[in-house]
N, C-alpha and C. Protein backbone atom coordinates (compact mmCIF):
# COMPACT_ATOMS: atom_id res chain seq x y z
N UNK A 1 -11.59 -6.64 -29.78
CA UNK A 1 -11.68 -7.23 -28.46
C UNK A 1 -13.09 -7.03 -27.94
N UNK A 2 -13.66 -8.01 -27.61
CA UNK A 2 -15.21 -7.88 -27.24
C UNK A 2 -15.11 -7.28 -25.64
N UNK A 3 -15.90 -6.43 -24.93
CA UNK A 3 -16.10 -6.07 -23.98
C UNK A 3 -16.07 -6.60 -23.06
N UNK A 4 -15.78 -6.97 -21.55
CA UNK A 4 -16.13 -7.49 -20.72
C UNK A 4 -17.64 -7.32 -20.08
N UNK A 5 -18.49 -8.39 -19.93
CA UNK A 5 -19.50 -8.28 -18.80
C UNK A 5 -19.17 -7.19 -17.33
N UNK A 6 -20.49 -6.60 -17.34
CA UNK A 6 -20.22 -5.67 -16.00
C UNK A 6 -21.67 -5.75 -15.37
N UNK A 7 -21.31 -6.55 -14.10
CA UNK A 7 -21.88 -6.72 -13.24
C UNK A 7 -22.07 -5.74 -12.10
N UNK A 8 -23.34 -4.95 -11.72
CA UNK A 8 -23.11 -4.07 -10.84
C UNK A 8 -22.42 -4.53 -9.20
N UNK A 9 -21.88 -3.69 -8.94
CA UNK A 9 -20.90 -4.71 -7.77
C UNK A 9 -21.04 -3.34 -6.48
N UNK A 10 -21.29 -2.64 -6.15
CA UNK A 10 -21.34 -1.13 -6.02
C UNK A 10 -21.50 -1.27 -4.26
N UNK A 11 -21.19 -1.09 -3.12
CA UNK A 11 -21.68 -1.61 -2.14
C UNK A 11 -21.62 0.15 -1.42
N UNK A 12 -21.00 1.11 -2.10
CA UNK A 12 -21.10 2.14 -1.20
C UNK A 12 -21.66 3.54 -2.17
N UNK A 13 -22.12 4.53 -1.61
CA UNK A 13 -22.23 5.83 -2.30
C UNK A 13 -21.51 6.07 -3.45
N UNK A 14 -21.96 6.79 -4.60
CA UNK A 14 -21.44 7.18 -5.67
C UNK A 14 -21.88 8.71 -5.31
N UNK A 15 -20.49 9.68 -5.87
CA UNK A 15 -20.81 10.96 -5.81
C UNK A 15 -20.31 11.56 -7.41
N UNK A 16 -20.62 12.12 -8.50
CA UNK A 16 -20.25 12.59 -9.27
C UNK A 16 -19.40 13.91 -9.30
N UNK A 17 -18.33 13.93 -10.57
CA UNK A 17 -17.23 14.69 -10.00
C UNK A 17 -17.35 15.30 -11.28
N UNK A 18 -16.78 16.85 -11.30
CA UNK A 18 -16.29 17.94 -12.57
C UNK A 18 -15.21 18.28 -12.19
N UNK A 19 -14.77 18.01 -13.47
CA UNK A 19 -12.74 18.69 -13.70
C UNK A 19 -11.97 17.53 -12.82
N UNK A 20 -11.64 16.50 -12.79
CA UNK A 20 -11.10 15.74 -11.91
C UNK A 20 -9.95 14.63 -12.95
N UNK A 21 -9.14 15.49 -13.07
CA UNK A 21 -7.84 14.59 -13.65
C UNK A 21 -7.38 13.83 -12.97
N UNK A 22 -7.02 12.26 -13.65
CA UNK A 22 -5.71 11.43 -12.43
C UNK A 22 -4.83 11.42 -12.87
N UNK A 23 -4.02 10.69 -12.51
CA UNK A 23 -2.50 10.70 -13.15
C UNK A 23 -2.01 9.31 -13.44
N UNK A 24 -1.40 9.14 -13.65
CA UNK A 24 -0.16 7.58 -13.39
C UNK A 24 1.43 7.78 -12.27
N UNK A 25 1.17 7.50 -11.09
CA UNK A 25 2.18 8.10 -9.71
C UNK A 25 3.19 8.04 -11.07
N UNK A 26 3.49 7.25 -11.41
CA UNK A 26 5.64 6.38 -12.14
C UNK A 26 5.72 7.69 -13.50
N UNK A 27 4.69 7.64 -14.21
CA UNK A 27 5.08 8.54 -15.19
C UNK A 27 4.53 9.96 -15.12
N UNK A 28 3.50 10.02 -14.43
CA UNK A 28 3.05 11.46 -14.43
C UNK A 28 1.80 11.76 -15.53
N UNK A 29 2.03 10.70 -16.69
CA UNK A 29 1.03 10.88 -17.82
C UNK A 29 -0.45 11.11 -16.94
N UNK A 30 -1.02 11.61 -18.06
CA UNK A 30 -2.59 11.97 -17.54
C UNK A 30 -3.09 9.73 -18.05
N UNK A 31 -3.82 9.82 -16.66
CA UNK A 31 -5.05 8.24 -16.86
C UNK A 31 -5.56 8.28 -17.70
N UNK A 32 -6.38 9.44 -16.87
CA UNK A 32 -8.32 9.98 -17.70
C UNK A 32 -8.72 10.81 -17.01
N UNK A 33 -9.89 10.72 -16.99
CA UNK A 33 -10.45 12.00 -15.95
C UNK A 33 -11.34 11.09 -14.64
N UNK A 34 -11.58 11.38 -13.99
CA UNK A 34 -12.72 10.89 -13.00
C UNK A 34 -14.10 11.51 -13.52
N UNK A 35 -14.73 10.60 -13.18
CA UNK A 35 -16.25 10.64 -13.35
C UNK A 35 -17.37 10.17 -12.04
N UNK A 36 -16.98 9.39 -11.74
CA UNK A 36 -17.58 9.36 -9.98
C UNK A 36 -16.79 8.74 -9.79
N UNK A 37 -17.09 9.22 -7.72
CA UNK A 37 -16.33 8.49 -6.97
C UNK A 37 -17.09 8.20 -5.54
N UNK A 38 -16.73 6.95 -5.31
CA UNK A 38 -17.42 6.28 -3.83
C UNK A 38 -15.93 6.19 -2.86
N UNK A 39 -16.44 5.87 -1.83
CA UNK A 39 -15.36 5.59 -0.81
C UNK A 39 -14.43 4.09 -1.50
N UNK A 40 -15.46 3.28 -1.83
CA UNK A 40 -14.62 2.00 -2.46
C UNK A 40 -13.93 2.25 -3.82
N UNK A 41 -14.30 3.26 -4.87
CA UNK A 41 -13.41 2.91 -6.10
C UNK A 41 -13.87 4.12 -6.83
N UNK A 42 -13.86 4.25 -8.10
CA UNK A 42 -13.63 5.06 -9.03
C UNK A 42 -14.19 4.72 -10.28
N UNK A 43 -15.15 5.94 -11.14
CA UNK A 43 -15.31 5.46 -12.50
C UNK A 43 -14.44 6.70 -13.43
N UNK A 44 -13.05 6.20 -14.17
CA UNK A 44 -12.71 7.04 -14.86
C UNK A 44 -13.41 7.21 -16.65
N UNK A 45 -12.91 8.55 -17.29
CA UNK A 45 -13.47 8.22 -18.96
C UNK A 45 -11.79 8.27 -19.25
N UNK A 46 -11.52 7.31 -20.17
CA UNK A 46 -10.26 7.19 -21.03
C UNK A 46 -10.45 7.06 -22.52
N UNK A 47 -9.23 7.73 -23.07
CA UNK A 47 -9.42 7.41 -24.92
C UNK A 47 -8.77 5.67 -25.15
N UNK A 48 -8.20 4.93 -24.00
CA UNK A 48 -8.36 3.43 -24.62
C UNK A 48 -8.74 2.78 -23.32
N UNK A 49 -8.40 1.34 -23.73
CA UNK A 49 -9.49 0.26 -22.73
C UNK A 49 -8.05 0.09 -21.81
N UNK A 50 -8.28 -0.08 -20.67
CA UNK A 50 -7.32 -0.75 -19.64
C UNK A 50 -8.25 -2.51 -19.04
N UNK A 51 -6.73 -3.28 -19.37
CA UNK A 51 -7.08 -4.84 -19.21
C UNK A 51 -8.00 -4.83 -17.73
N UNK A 52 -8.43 -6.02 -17.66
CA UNK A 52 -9.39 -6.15 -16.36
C UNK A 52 -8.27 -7.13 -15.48
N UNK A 53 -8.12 -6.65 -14.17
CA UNK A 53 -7.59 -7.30 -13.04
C UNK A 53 -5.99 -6.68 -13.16
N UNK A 54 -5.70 -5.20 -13.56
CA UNK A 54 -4.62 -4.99 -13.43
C UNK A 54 -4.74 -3.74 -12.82
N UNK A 55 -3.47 -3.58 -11.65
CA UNK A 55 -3.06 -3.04 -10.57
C UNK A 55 -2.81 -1.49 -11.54
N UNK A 56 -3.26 -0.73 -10.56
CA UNK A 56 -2.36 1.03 -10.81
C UNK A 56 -2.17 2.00 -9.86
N UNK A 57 -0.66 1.78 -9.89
CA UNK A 57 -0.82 3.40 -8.92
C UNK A 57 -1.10 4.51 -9.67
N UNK A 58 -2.18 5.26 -8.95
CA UNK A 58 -2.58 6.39 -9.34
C UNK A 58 -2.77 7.76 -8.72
N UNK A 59 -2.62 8.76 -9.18
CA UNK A 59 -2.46 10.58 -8.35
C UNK A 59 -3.17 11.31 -8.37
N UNK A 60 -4.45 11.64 -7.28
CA UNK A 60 -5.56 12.17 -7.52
C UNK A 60 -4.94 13.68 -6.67
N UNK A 61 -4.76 14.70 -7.80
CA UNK A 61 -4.83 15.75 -7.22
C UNK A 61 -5.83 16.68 -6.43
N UNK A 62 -5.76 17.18 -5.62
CA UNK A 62 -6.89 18.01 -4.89
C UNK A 62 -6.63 19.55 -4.49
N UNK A 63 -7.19 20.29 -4.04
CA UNK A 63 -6.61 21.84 -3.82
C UNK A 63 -6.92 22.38 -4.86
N UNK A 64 -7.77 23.80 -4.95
CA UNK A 64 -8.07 24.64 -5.92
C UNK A 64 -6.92 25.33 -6.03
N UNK A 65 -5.93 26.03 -4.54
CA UNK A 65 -5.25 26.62 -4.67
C UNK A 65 -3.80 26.18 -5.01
N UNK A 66 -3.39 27.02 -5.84
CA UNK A 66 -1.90 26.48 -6.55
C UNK A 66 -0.74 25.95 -5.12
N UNK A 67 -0.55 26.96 -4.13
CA UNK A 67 -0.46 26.96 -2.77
C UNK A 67 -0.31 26.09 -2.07
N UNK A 68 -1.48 25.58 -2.05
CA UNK A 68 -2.00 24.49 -1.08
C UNK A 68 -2.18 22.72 -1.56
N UNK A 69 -1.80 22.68 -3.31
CA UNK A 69 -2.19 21.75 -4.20
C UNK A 69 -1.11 20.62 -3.26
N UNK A 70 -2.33 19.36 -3.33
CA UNK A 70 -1.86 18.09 -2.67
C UNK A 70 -2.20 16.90 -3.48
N UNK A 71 -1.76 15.93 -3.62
CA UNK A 71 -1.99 14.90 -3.78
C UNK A 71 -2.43 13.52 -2.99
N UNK A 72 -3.19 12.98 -3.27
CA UNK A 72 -3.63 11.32 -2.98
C UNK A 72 -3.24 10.23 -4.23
N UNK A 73 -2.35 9.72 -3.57
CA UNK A 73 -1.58 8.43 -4.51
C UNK A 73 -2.54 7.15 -3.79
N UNK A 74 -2.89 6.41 -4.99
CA UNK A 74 -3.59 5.67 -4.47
C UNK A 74 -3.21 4.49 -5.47
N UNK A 75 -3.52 3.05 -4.75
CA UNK A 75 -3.17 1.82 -5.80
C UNK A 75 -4.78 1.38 -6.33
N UNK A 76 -5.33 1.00 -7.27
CA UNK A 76 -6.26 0.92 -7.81
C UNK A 76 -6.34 -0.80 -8.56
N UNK A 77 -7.36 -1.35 -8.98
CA UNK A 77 -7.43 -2.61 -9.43
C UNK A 77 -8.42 -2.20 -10.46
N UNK A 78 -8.78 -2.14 -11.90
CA UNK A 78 -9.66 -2.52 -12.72
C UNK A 78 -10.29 -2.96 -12.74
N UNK A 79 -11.72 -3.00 -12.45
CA UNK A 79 -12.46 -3.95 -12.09
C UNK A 79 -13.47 -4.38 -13.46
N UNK A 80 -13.30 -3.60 -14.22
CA UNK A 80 -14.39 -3.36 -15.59
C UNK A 80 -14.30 -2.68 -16.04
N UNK A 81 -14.30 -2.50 -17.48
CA UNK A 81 -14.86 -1.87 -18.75
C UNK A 81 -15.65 -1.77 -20.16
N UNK A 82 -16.09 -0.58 -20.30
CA UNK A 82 -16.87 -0.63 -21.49
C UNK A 82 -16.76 0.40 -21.93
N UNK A 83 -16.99 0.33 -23.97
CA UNK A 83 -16.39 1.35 -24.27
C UNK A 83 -18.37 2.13 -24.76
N UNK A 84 -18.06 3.54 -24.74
CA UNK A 84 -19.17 3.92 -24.80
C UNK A 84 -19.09 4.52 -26.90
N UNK A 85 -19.95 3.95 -27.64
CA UNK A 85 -20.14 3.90 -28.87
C UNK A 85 -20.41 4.90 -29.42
N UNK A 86 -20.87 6.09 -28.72
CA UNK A 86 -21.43 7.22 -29.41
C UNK A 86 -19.91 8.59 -29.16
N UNK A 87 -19.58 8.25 -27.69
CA UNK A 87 -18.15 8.95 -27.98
C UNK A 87 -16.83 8.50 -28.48
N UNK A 88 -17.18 7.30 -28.50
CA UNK A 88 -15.38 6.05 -28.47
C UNK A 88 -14.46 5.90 -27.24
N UNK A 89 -14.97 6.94 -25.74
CA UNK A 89 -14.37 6.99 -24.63
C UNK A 89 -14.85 5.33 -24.67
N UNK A 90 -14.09 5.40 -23.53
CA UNK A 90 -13.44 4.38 -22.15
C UNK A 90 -14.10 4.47 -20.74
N UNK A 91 -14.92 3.99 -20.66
CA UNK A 91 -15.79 3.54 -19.22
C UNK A 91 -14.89 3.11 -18.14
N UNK A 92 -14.07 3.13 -17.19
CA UNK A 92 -12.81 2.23 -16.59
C UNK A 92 -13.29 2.39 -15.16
N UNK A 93 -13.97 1.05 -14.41
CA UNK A 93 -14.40 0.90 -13.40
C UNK A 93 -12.99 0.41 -12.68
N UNK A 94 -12.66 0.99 -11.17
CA UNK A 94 -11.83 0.60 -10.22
C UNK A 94 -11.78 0.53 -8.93
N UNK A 95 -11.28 -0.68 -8.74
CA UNK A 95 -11.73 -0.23 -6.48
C UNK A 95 -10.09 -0.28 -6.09
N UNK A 96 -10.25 0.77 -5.15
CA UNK A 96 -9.06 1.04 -4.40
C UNK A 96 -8.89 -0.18 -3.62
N UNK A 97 -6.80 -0.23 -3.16
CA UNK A 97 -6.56 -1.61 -2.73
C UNK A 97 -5.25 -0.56 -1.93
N UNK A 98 -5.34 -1.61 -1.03
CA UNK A 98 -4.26 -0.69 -0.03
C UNK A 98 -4.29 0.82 0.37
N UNK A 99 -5.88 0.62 1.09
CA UNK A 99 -5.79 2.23 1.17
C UNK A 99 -5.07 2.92 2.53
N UNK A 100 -5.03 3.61 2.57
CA UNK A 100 -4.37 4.60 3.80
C UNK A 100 -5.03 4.92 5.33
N UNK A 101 -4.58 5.12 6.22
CA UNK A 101 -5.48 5.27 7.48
C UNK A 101 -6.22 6.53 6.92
N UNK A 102 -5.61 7.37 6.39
CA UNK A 102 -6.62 8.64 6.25
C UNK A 102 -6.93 8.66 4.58
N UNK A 103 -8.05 7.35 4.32
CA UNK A 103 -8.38 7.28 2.99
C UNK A 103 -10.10 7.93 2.96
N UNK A 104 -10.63 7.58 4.41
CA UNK A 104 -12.25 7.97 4.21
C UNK A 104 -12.19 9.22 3.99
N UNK A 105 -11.09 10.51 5.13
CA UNK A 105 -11.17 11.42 5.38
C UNK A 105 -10.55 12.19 3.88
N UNK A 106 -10.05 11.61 3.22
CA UNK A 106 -9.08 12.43 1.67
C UNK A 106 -10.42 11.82 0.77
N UNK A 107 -10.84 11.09 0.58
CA UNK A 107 -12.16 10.78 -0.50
C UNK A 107 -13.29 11.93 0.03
N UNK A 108 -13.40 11.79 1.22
CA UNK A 108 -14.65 12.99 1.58
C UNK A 108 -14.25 14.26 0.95
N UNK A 109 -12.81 14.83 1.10
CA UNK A 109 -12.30 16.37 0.83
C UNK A 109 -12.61 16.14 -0.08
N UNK A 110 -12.65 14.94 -1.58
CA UNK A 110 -12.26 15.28 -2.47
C UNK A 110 -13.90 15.59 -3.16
N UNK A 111 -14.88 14.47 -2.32
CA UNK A 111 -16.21 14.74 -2.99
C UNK A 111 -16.37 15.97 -2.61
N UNK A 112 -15.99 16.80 -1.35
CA UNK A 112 -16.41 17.97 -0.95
C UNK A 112 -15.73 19.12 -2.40
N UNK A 113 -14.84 18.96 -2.92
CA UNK A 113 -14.14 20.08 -3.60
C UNK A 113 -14.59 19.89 -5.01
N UNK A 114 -14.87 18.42 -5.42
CA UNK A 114 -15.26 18.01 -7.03
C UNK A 114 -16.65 17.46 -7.04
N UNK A 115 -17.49 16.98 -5.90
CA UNK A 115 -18.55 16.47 -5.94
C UNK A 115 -19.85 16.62 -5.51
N UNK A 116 -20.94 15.86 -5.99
CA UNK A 116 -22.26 15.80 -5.84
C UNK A 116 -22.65 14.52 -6.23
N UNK A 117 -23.78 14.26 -5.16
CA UNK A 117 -24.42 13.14 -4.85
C UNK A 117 -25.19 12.40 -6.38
N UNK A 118 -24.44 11.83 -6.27
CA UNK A 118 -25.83 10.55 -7.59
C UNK A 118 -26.95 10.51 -7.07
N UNK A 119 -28.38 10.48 -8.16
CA UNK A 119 -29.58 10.08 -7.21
C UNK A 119 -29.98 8.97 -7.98
């Protein structure tokens, strides 16, 4: 399957993230991991390709403490991918769709707990 074209599309901040698992809300399986995140969407790494223009709910856990551990379920759209040749990962670009009244304020916690600024 040849790659899709990826057009930079990017209209807000990118913050880079460590240790940041998602989930799938329905099964629980692990996605991928996160790799940055902006207020508009998400770049995950995956071991396969996910189609372009398909919907996911997805479970971004947050909380260091076992205690206090919360979740953000979020619906997501695919917006692009590419596979990277030297690892065989999965590049999986996504922008959030139907987000929540308190979506700016749960993306900020989360850059605050997993992130740092792209330059």
């Amino acid at each position: 399957m040849d790659e899709p074209g990826h057009q930079e599309q990017r209209s807000s901040a990118r913050f880079s993230v460590v240790s940041l698992d998602i989930f799938n809300v329905e099964s629980n399986v692990l996605f991928g991991q996160v790799v940055n995140i902006s207020y508009g969407g998400l770049l995950i790494m995956r071991n396969s390709p996910v189609m372009e223009n398909t919907d996911h709910n997805l479970r971004i856990p947050f909380g260091a403490d076992k205690e206090e551990k919360s979740y953000y379920d979020i619906r997501v759209k695919v917006v692009w991918w590419a596979k990277n040749e030297i690892s065989g990962m999965y590049s999986i670009g996504v922008k959030f769709l139907d987000t929540a009244a308190n979506h700016y304020e749960t993306i900020q916690r989360l850059i605050e707990e997993h992130g740092s600024a792209l330059v």
